[in-house]
C-alpha atoms as a PDB file:
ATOM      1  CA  UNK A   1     137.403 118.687  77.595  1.00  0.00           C
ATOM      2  CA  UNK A   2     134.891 119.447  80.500  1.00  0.00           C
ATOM      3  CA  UNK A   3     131.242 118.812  79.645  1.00  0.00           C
ATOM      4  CA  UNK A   4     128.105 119.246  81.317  1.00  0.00           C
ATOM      5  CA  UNK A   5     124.843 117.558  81.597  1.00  0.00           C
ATOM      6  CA  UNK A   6     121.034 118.379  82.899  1.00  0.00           C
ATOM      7  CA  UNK A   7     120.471 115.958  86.257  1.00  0.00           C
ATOM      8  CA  UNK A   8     117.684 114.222  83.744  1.00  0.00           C
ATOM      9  CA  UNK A   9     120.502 112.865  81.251  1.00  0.00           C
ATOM     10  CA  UNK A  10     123.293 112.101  84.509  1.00  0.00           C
ATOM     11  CA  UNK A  11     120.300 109.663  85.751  1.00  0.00           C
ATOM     12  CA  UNK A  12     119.637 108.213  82.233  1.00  0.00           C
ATOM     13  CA  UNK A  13     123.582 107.634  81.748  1.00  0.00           C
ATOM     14  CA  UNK A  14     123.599 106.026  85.062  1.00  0.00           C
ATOM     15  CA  UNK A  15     120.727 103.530  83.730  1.00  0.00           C
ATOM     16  CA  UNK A  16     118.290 104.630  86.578  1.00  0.00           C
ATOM     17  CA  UNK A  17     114.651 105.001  85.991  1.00  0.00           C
ATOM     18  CA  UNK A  18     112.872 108.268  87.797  1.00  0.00           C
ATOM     19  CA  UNK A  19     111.379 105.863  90.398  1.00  0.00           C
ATOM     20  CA  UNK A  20     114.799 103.734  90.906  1.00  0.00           C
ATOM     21  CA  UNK A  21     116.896 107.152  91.202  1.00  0.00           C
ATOM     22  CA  UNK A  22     114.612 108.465  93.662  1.00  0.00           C
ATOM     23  CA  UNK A  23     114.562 105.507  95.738  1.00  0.00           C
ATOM     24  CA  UNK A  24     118.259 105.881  95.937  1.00  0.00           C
ATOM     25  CA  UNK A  25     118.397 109.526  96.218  1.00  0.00           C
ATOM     26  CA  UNK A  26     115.318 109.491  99.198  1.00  0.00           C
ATOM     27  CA  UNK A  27     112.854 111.276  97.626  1.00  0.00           C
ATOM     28  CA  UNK A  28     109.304 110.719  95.735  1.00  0.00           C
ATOM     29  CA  UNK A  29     109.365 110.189  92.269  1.00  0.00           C
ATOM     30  CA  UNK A  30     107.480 113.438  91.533  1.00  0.00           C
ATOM     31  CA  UNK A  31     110.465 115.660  93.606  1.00  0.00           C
ATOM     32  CA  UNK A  32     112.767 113.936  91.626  1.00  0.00           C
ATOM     33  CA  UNK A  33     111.052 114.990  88.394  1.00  0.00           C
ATOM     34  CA  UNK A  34     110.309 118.302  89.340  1.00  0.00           C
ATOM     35  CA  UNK A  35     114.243 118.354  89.822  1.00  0.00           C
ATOM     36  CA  UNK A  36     114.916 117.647  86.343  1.00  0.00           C
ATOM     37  CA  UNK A  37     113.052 120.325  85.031  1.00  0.00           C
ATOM     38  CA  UNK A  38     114.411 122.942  87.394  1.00  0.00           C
ATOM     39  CA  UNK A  39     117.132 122.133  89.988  1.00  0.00           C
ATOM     40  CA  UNK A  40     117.615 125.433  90.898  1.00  0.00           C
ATOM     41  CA  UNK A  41     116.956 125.277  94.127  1.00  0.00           C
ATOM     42  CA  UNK A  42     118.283 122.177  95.853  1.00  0.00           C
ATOM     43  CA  UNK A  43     119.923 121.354  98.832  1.00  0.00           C
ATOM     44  CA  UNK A  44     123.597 121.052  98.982  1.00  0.00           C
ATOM     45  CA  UNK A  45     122.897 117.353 100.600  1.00  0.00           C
ATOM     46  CA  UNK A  46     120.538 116.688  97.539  1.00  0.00           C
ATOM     47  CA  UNK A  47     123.618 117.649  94.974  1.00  0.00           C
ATOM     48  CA  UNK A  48     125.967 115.214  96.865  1.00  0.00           C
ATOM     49  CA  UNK A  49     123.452 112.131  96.752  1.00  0.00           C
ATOM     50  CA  UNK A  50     123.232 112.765  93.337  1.00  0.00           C
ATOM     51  CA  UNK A  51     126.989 112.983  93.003  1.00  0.00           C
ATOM     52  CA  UNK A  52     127.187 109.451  95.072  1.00  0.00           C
ATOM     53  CA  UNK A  53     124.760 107.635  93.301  1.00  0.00           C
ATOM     54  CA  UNK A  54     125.273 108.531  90.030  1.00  0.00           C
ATOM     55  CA  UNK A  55     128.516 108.466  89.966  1.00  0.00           C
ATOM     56  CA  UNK A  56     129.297 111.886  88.422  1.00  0.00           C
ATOM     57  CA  UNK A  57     131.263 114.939  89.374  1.00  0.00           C
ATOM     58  CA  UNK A  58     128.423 117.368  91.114  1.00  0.00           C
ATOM     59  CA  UNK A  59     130.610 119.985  88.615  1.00  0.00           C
ATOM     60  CA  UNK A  60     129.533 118.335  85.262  1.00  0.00           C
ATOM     61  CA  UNK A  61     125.892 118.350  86.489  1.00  0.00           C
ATOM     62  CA  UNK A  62     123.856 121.035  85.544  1.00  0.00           C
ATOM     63  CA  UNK A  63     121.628 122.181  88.402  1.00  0.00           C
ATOM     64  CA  UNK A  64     119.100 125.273  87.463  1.00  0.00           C
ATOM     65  CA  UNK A  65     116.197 125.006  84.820  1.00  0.00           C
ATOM     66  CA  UNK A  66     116.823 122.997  82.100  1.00  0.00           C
ATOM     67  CA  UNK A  67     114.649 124.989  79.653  1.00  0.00           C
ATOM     68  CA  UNK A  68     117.352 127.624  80.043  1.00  0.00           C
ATOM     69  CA  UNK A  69     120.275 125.813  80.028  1.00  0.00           C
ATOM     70  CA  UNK A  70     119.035 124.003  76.693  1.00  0.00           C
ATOM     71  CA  UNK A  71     118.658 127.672  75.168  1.00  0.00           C
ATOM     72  CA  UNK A  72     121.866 128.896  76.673  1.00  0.00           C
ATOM     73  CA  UNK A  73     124.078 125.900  75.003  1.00  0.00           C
ATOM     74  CA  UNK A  74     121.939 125.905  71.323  1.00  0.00           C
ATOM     75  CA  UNK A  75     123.007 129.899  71.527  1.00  0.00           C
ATOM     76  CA  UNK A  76     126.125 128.728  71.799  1.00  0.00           C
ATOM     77  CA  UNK A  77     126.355 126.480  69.569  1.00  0.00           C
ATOM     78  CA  UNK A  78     127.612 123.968  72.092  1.00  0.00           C
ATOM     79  CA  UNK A  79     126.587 120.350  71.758  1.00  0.00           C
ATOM     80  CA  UNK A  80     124.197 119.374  74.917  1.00  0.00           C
ATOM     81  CA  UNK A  81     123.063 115.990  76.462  1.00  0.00           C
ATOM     82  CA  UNK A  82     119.985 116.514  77.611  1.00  0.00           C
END
Protein backbone atom coordinates (compact mmCIF):
# COMPACT_ATOMS: atom_id res chain seq x y z
CA UNK A 1 0.00 0.00 0.00
CA UNK A 2 1.37 3.54 -0.95
CA UNK A 3 1.87 5.89 2.00
CA UNK A 4 2.88 9.30 2.41
CA UNK A 5 4.84 11.35 4.76
CA UNK A 6 5.41 15.32 5.67
CA UNK A 7 9.37 16.14 4.58
CA UNK A 8 9.71 16.65 8.67
CA UNK A 9 9.02 12.77 9.40
CA UNK A 10 11.13 11.52 5.80
CA UNK A 11 14.21 13.44 7.62
CA UNK A 12 13.47 11.93 11.09
CA UNK A 13 13.14 8.29 9.43
CA UNK A 14 16.33 8.96 7.71
CA UNK A 15 17.98 9.70 11.32
CA UNK A 16 19.03 13.30 10.23
CA UNK A 17 18.87 16.17 12.57
CA UNK A 18 17.48 19.72 10.96
CA UNK A 19 21.11 20.99 10.94
CA UNK A 20 22.67 17.53 9.50
CA UNK A 21 19.80 17.38 6.69
CA UNK A 22 20.43 20.79 5.71
CA UNK A 23 24.02 20.44 5.46
CA UNK A 24 23.35 17.68 3.06
CA UNK A 25 20.53 19.20 1.29
CA UNK A 26 22.66 22.91 0.94
CA UNK A 27 20.64 25.01 2.73
CA UNK A 28 20.48 26.88 6.33
CA UNK A 29 18.93 25.19 8.98
CA UNK A 30 16.12 27.78 9.25
CA UNK A 31 15.10 27.14 5.17
CA UNK A 32 15.07 23.74 5.97
CA UNK A 33 12.60 24.25 8.82
CA UNK A 34 10.55 26.62 7.22
CA UNK A 35 10.27 23.65 4.61
CA UNK A 36 8.77 21.39 7.00
CA UNK A 37 6.10 23.48 7.90
CA UNK A 38 5.14 24.44 4.37
CA UNK A 39 6.92 22.95 1.30
CA UNK A 40 4.70 24.31 -0.97
CA UNK A 41 6.75 26.10 -2.83
CA UNK A 42 10.07 24.43 -3.55
CA UNK A 43 12.22 23.98 -6.27
CA UNK A 44 12.07 20.93 -8.35
CA UNK A 45 16.09 20.61 -7.59
CA UNK A 46 15.19 21.00 -3.80
CA UNK A 47 12.55 17.85 -4.11
CA UNK A 48 15.29 15.70 -5.81
CA UNK A 49 18.06 16.41 -3.03
CA UNK A 50 15.63 15.46 -0.73
CA UNK A 51 14.77 12.36 -2.72
CA UNK A 52 18.79 11.57 -2.87
CA UNK A 53 19.57 12.06 0.52
CA UNK A 54 16.91 10.68 2.19
CA UNK A 55 16.50 8.00 0.42
CA UNK A 56 12.75 8.16 -0.32
CA UNK A 57 10.56 8.23 -3.37
CA UNK A 58 9.95 12.26 -3.98
CA UNK A 59 6.11 10.56 -4.52
CA UNK A 60 5.68 9.37 -0.84
CA UNK A 61 6.85 12.83 0.35
CA UNK A 62 4.40 15.22 1.09
CA UNK A 63 5.39 18.68 -0.15
CA UNK A 64 2.68 21.64 0.70
CA UNK A 65 1.77 22.80 4.35
CA UNK A 66 1.76 20.34 6.75
CA UNK A 67 -0.96 21.94 8.92
CA UNK A 68 -3.23 21.00 6.02
CA UNK A 69 -2.15 17.87 5.11
CA UNK A 70 -2.42 16.76 8.93
CA UNK A 71 -6.22 17.97 8.74
CA UNK A 72 -6.77 16.50 5.34
CA UNK A 73 -5.58 12.77 6.49
CA UNK A 74 -7.40 13.00 10.33
CA UNK A 75 -10.67 13.89 7.95
CA UNK A 76 -9.97 10.98 6.45
CA UNK A 77 -9.45 8.94 8.83
CA UNK A 78 -6.14 7.90 7.34
CA UNK A 79 -3.26 7.08 9.64
CA UNK A 80 -0.35 9.91 9.15
CA UNK A 81 3.42 10.05 10.08
CA UNK A 82 4.05 13.23 10.80
Amino acid sequence: MPFLITLEAARVNAGYTVREAAKLLGVHYQTLYSHEKDSSNVSFSFIEKVEAVYKIPKIHIFFGNKSEFIRIMHEEKIRVEV
